[in-house]
PDB file of N, CA and C in Angstrom:
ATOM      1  N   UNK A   1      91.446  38.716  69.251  1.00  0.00           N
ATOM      2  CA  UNK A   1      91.729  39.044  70.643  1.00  0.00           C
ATOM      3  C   UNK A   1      93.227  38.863  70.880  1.00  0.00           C
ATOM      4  N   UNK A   2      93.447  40.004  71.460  1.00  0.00           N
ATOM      5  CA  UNK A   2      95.202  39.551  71.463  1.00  0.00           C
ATOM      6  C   UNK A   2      95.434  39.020  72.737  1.00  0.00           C
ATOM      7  N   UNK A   3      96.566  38.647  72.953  1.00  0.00           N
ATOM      8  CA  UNK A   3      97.133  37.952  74.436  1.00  0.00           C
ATOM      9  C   UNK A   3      96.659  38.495  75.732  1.00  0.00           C
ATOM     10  N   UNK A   4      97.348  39.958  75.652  1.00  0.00           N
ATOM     11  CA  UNK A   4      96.945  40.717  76.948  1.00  0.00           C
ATOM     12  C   UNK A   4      95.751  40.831  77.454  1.00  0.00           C
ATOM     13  N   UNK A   5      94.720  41.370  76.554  1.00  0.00           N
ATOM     14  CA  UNK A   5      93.447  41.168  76.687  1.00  0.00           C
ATOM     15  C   UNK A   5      92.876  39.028  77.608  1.00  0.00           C
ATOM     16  N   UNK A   6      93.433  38.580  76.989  1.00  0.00           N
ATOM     17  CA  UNK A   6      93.131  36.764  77.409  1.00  0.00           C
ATOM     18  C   UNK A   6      93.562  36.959  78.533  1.00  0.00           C
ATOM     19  N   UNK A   7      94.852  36.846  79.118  1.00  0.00           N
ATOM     20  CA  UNK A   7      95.650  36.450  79.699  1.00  0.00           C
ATOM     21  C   UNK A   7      94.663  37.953  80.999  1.00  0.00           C
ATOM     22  N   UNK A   8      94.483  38.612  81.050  1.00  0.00           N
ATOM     23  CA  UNK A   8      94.021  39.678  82.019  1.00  0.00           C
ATOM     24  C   UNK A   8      92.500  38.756  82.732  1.00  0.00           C
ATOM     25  N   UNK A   9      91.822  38.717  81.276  1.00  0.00           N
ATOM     26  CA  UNK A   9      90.421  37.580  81.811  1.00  0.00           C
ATOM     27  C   UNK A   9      90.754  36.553  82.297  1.00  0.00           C
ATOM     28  N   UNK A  10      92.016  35.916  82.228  1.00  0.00           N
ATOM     29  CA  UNK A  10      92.184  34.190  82.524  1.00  0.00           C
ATOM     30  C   UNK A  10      92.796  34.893  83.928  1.00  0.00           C
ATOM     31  N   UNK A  11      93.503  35.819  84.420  1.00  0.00           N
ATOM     32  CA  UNK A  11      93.589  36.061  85.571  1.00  0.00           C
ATOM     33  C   UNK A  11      92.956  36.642  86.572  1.00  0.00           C
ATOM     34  N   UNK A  12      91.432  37.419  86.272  1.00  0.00           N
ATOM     35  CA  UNK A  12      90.651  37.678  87.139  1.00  0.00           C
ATOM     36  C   UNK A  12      89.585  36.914  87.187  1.00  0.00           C
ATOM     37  N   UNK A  13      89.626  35.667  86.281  1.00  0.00           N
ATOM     38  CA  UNK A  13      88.920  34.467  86.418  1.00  0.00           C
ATOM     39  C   UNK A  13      89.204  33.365  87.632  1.00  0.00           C
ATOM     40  N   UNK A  14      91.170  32.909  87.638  1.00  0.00           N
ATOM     41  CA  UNK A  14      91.609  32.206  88.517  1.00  0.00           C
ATOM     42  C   UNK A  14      91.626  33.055  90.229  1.00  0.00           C
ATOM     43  N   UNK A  15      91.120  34.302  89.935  1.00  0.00           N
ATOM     44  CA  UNK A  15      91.261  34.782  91.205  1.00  0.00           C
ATOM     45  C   UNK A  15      89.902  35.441  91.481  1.00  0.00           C
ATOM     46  N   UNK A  16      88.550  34.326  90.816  1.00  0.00           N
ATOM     47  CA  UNK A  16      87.643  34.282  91.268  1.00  0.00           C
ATOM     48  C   UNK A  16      87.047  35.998  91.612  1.00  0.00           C
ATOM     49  N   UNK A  17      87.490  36.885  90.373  1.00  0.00           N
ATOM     50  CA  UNK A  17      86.578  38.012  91.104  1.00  0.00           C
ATOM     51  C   UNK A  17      85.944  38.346  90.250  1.00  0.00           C
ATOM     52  N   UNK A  18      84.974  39.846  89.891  1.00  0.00           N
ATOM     53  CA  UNK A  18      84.744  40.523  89.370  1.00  0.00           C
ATOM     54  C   UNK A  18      85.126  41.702  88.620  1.00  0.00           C
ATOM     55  N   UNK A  19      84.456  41.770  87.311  1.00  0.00           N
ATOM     56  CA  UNK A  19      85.350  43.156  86.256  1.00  0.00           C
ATOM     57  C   UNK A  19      85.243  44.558  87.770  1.00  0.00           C
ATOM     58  N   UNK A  20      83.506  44.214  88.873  1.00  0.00           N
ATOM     59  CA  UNK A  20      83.490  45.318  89.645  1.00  0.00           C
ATOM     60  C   UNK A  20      84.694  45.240  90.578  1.00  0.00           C
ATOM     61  N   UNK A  21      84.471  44.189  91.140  1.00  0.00           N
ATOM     62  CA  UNK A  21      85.816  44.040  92.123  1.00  0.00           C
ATOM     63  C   UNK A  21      87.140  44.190  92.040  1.00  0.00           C
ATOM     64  N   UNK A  22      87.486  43.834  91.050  1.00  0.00           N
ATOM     65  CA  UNK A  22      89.270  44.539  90.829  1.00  0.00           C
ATOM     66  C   UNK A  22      88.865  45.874  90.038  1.00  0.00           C
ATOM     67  N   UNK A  23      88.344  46.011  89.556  1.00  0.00           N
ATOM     68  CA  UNK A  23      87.764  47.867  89.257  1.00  0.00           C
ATOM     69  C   UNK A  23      88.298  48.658  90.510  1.00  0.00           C
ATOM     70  N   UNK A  24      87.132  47.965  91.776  1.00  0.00           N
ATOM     71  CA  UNK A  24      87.113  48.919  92.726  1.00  0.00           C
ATOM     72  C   UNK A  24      88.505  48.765  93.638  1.00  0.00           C
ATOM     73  N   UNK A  25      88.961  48.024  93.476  1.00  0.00           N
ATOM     74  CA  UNK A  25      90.385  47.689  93.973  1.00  0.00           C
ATOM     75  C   UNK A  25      91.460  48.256  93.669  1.00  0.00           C
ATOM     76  N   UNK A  26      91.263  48.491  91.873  1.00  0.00           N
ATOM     77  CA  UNK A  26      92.405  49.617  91.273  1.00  0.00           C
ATOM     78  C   UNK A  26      91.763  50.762  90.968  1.00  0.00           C
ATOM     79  N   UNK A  27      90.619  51.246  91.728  1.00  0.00           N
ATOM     80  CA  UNK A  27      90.129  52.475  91.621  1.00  0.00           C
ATOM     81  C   UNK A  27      90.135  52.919  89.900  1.00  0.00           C
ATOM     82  N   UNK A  28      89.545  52.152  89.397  1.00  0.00           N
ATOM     83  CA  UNK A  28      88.947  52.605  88.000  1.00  0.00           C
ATOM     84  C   UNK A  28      87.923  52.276  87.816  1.00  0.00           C
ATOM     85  N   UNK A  29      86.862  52.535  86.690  1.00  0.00           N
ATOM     86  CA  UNK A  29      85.971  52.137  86.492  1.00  0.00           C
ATOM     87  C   UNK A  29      86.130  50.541  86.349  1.00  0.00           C
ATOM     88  N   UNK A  30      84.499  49.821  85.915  1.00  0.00           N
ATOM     89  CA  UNK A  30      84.432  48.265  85.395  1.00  0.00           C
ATOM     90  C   UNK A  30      84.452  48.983  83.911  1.00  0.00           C
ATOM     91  N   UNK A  31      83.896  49.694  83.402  1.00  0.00           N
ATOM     92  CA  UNK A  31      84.157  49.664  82.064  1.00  0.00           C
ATOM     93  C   UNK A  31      85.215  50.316  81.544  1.00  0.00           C
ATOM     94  N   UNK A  32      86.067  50.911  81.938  1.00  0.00           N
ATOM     95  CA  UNK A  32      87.491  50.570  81.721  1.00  0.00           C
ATOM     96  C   UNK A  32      88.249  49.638  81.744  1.00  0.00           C
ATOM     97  N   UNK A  33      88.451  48.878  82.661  1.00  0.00           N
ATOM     98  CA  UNK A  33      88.936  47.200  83.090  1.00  0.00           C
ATOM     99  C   UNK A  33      88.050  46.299  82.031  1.00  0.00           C
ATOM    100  N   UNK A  34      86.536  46.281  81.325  1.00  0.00           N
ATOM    101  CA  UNK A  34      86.163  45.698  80.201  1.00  0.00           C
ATOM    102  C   UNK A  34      86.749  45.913  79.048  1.00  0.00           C
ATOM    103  N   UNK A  35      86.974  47.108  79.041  1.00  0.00           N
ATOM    104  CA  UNK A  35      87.968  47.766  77.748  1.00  0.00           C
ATOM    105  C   UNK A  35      89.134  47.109  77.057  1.00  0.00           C
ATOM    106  N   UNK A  36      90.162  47.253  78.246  1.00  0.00           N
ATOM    107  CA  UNK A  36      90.945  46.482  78.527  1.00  0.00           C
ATOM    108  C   UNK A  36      90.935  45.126  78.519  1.00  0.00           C
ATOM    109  N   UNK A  37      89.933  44.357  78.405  1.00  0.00           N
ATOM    110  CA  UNK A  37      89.969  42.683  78.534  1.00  0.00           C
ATOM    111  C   UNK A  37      89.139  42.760  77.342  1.00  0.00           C
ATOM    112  N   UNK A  38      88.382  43.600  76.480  1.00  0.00           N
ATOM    113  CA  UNK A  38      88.154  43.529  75.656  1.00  0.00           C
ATOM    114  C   UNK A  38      88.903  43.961  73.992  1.00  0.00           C
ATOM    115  N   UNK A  39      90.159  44.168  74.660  1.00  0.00           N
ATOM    116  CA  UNK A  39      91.150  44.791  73.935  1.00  0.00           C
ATOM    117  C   UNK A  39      90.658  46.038  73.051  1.00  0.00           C
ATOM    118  N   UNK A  40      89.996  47.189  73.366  1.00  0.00           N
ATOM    119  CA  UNK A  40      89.423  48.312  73.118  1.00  0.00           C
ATOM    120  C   UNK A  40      90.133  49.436  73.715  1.00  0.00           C
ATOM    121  N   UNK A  41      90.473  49.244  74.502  1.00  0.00           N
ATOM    122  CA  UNK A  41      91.679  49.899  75.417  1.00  0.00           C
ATOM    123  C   UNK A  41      92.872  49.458  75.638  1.00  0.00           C
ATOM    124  N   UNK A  42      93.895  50.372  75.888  1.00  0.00           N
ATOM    125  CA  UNK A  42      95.320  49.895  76.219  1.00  0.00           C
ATOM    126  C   UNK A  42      95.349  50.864  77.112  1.00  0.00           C
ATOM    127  N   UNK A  43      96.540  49.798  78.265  1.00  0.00           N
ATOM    128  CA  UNK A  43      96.847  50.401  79.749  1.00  0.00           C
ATOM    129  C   UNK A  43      97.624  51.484  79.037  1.00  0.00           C
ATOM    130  N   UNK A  44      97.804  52.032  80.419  1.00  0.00           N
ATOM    131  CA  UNK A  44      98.973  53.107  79.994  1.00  0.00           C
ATOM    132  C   UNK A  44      99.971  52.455  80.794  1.00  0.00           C
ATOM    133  N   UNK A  45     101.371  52.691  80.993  1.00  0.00           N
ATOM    134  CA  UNK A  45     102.714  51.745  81.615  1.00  0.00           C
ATOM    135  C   UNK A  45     102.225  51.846  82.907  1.00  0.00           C
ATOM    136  N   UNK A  46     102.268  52.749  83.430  1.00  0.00           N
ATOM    137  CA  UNK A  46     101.502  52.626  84.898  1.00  0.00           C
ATOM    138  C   UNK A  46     100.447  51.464  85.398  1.00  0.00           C
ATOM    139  N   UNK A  47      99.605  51.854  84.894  1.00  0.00           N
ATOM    140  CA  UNK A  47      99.145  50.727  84.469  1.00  0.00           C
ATOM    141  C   UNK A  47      98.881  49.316  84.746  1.00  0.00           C
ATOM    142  N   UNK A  48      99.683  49.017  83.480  1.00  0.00           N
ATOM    143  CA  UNK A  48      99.887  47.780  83.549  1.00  0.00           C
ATOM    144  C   UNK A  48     101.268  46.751  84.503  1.00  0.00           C
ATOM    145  N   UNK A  49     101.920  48.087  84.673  1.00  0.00           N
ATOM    146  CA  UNK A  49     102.292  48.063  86.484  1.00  0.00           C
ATOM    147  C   UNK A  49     101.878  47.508  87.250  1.00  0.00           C
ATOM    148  N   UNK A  50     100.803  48.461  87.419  1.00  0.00           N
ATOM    149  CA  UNK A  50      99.419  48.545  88.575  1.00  0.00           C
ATOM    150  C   UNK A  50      99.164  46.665  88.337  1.00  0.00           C
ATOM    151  N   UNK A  51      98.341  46.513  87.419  1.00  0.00           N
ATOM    152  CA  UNK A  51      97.484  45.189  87.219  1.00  0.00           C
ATOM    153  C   UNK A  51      98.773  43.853  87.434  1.00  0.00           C
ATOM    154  N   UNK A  52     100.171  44.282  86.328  1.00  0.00           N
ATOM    155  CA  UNK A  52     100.951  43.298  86.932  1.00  0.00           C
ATOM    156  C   UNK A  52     101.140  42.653  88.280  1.00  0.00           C
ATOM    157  N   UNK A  53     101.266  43.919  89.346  1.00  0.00           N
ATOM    158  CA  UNK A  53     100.957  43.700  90.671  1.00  0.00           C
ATOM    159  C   UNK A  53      99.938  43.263  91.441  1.00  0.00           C
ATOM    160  N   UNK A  54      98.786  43.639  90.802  1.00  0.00           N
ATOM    161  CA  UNK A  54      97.482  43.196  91.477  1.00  0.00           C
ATOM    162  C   UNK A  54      97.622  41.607  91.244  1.00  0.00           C
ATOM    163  N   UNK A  55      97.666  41.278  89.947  1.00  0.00           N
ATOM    164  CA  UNK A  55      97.611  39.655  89.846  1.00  0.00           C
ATOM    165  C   UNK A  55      98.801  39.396  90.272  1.00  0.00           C
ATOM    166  N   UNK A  56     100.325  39.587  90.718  1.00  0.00           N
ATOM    167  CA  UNK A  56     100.999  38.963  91.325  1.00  0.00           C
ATOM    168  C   UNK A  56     102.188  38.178  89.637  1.00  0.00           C
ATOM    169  N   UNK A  57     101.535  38.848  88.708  1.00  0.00           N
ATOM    170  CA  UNK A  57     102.664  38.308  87.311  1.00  0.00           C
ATOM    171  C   UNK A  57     103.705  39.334  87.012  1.00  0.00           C
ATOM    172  N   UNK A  58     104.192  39.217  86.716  1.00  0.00           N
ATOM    173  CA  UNK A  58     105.277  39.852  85.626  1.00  0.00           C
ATOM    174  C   UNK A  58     104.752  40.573  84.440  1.00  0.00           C
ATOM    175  N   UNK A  59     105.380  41.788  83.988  1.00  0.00           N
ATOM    176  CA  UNK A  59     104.685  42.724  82.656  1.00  0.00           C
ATOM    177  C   UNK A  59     104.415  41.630  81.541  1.00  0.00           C
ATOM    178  N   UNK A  60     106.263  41.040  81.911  1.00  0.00           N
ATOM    179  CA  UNK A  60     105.726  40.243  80.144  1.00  0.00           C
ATOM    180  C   UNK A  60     104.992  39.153  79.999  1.00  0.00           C
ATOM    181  N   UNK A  61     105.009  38.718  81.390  1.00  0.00           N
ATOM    182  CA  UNK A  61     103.501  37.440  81.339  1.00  0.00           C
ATOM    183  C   UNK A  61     102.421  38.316  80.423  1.00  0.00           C
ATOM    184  N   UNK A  62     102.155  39.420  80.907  1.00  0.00           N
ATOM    185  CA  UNK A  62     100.656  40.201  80.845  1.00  0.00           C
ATOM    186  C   UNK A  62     100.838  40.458  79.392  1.00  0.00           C
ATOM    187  N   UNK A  63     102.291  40.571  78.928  1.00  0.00           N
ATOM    188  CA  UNK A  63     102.292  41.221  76.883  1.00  0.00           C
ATOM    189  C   UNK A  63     102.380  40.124  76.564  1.00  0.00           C
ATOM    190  N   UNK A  64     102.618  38.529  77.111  1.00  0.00           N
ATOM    191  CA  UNK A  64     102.813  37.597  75.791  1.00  0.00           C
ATOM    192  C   UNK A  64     104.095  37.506  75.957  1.00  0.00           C
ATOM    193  N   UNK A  65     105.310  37.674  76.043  1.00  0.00           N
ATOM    194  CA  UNK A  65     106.520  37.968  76.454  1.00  0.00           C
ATOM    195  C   UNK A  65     107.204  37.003  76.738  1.00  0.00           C
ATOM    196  N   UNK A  66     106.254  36.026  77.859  1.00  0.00           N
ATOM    197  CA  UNK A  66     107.015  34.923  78.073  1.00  0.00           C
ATOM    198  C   UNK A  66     105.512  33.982  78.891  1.00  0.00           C
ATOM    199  N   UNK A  67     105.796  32.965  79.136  1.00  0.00           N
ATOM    200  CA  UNK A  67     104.453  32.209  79.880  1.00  0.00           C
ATOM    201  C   UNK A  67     104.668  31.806  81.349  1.00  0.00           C
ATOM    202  N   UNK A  68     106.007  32.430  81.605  1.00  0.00           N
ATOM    203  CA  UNK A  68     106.274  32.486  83.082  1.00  0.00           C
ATOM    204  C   UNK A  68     105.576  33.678  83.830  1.00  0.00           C
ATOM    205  N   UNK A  69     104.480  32.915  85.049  1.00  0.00           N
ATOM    206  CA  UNK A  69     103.922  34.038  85.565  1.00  0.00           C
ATOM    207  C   UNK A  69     104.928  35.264  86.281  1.00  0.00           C
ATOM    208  N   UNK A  70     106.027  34.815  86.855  1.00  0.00           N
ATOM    209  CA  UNK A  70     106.946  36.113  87.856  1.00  0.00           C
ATOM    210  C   UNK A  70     108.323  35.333  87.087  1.00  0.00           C
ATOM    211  N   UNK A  71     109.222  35.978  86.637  1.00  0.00           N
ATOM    212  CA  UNK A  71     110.884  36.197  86.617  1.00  0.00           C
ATOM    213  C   UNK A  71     111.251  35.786  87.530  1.00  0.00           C
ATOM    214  N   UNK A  72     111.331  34.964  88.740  1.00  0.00           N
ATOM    215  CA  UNK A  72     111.777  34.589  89.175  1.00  0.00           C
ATOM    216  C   UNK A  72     113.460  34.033  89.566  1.00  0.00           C
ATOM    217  N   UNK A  73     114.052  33.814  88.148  1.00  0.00           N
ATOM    218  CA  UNK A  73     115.128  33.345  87.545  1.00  0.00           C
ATOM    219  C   UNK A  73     115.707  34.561  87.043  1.00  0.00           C
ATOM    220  N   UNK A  74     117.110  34.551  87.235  1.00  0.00           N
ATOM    221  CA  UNK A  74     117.739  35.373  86.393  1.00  0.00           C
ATOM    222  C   UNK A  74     118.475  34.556  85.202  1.00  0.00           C
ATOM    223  N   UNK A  75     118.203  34.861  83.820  1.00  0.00           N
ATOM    224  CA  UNK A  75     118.758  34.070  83.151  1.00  0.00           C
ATOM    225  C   UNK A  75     119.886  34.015  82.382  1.00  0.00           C
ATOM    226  N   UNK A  76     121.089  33.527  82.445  1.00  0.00           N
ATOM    227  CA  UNK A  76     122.351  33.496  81.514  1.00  0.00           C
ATOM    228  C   UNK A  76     121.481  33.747  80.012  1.00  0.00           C
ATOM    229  N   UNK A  77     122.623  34.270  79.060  1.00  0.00           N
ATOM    230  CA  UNK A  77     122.504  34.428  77.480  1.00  0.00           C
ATOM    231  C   UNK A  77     122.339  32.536  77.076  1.00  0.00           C
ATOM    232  N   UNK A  78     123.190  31.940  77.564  1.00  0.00           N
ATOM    233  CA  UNK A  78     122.959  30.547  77.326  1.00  0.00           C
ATOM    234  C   UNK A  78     121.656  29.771  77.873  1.00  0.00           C
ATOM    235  N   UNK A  79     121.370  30.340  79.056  1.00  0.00           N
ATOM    236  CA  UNK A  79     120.042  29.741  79.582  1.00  0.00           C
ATOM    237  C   UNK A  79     118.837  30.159  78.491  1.00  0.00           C
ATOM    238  N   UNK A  80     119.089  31.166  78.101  1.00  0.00           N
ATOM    239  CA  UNK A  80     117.786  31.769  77.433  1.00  0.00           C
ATOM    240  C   UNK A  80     117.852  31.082  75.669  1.00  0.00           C
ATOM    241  N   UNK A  81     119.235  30.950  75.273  1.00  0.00           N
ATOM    242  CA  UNK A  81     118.841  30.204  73.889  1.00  0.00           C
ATOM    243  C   UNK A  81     118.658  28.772  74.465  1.00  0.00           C
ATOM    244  N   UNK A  82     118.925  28.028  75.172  1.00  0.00           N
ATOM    245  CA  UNK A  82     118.658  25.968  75.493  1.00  0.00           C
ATOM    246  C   UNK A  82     116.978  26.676  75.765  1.00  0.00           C
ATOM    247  N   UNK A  83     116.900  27.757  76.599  1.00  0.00           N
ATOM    248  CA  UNK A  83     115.199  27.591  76.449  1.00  0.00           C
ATOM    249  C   UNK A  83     114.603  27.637  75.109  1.00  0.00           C
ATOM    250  N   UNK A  84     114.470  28.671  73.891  1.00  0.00           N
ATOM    251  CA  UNK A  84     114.648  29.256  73.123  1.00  0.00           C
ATOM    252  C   UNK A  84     114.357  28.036  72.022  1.00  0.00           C
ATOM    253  N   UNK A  85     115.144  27.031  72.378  1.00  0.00           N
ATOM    254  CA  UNK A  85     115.603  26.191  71.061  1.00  0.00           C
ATOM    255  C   UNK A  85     114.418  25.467  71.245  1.00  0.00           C
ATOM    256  N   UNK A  86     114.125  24.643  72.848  1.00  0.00           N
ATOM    257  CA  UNK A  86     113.501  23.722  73.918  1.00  0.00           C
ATOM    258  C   UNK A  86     112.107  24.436  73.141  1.00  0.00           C
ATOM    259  N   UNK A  87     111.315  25.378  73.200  1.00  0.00           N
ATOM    260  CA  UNK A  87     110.399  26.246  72.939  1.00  0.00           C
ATOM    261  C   UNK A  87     110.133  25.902  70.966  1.00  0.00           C
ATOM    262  N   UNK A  88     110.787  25.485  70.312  1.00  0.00           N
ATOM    263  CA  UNK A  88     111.015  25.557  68.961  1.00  0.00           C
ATOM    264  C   UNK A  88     110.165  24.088  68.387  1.00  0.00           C
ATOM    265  N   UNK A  89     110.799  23.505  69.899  1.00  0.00           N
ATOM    266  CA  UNK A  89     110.288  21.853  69.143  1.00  0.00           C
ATOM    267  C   UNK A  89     108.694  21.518  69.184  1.00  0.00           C
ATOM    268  N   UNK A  90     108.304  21.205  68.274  1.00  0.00           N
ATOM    269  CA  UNK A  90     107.244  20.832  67.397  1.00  0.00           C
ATOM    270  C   UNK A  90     106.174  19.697  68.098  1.00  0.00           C
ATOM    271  N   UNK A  91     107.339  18.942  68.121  1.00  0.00           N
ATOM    272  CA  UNK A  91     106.533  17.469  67.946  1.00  0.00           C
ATOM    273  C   UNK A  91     106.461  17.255  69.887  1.00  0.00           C
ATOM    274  N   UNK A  92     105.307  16.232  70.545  1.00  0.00           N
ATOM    275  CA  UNK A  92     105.254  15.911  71.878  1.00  0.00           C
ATOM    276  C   UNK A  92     106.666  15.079  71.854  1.00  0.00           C
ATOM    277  N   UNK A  93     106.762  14.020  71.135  1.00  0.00           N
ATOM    278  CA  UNK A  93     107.705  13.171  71.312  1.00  0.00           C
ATOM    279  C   UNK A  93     108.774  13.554  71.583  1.00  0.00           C
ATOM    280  N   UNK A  94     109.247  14.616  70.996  1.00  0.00           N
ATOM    281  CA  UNK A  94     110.906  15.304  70.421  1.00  0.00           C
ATOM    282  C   UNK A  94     110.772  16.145  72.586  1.00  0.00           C
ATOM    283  N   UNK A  95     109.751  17.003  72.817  1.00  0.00           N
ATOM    284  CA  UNK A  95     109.283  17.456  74.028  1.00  0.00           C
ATOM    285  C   UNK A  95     109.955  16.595  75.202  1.00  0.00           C
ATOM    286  N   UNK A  96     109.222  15.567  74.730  1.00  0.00           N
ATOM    287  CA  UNK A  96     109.638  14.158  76.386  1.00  0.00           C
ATOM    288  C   UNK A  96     110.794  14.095  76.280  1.00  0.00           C
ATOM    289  N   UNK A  97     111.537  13.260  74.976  1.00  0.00           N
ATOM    290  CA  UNK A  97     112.501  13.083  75.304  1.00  0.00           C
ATOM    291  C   UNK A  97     113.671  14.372  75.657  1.00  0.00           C
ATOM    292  N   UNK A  98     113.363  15.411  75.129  1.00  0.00           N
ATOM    293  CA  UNK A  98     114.002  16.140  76.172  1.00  0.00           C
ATOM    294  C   UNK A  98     113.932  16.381  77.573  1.00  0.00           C
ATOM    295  N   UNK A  99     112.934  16.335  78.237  1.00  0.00           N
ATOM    296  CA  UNK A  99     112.491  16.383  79.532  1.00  0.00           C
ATOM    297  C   UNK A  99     113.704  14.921  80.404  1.00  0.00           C
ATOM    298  N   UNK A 100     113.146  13.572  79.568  1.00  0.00           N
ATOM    299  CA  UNK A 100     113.776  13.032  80.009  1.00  0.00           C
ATOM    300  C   UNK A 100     115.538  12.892  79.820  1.00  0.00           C
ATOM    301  N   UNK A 101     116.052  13.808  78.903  1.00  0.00           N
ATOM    302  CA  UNK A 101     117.233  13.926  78.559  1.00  0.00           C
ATOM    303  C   UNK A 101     117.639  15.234  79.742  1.00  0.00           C
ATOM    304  N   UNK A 102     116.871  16.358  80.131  1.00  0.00           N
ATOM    305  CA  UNK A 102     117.125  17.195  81.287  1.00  0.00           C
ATOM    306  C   UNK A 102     117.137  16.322  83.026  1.00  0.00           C
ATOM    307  N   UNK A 103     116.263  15.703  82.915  1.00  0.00           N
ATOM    308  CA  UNK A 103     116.147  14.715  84.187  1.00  0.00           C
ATOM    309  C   UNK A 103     117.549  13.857  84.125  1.00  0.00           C
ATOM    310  N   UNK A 104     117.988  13.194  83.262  1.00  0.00           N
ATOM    311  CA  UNK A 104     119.372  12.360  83.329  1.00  0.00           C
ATOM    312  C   UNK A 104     120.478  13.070  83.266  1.00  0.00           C
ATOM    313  N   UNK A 105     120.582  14.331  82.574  1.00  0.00           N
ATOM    314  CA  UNK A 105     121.398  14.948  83.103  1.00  0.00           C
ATOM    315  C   UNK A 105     121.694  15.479  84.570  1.00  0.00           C
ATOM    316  N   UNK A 106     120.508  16.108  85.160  1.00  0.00           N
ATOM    317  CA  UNK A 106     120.148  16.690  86.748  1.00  0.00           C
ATOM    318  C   UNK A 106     120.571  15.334  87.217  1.00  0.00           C
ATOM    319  N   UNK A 107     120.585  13.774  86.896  1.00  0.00           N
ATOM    320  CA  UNK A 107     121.075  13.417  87.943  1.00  0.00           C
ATOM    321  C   UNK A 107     122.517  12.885  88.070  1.00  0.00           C
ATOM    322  N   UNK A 108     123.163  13.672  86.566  1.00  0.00           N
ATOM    323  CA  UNK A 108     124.648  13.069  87.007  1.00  0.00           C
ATOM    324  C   UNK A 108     125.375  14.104  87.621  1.00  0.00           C
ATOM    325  N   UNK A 109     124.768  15.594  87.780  1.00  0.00           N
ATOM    326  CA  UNK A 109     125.360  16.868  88.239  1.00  0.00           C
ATOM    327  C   UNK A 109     125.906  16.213  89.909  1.00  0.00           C
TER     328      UNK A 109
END
């Protein structure tokens, strides 16, 4: 099962509806929208437009892309490798203490 397919079910799960109900909402069939969460189908760009909007995420939430639901942020070339690197580490431990190494920094700014 690939991402898109998950990530489509984990969002018409948290928003409590039905394969009928967002069907009839984006005017397609339910067994198209199963297709699709069954990874048997692929949107077309429109699309996945469409559904980006309905759930309120971002495309590349919906491809795997990134695990931020909306872009919100615009990000510097530097913001995106400290994430990048941050994303690399392995271990919980190595995790915290960065967290707590971002927190002591934020408070000498």
């Amino acid at each position: 099962m690939n991402i898109f397919c998950e990530r489509l079910r984990l969002l018409r799960g948290r928003a409590r509806r039905t394969q009928q109900s967002v069907a009839d909402d984006l005017d397609i069939s339910r067994g198209l929208l199963g297709n699709y969460e069954l990874g048997s189908r692929e949107p077309d760009f429109k699309m996945l437009l469409t559904l980006a909007e309905y759930y309120g995420v971002s495309t590349d939430y919906l491809l795997g892309r990134t695990n931020m639901f909306k872009n919100e942020c615009q990000y510097t070339p530097l913001d995106e490798e400290a994430i990048n690197k941050a994303l690399c580490l392995e271990k919980d431990k190595s995790k915290i203490k960065l967290i707590d190494y971002i927190e002591y920094l934020k408070s000498r700014e």
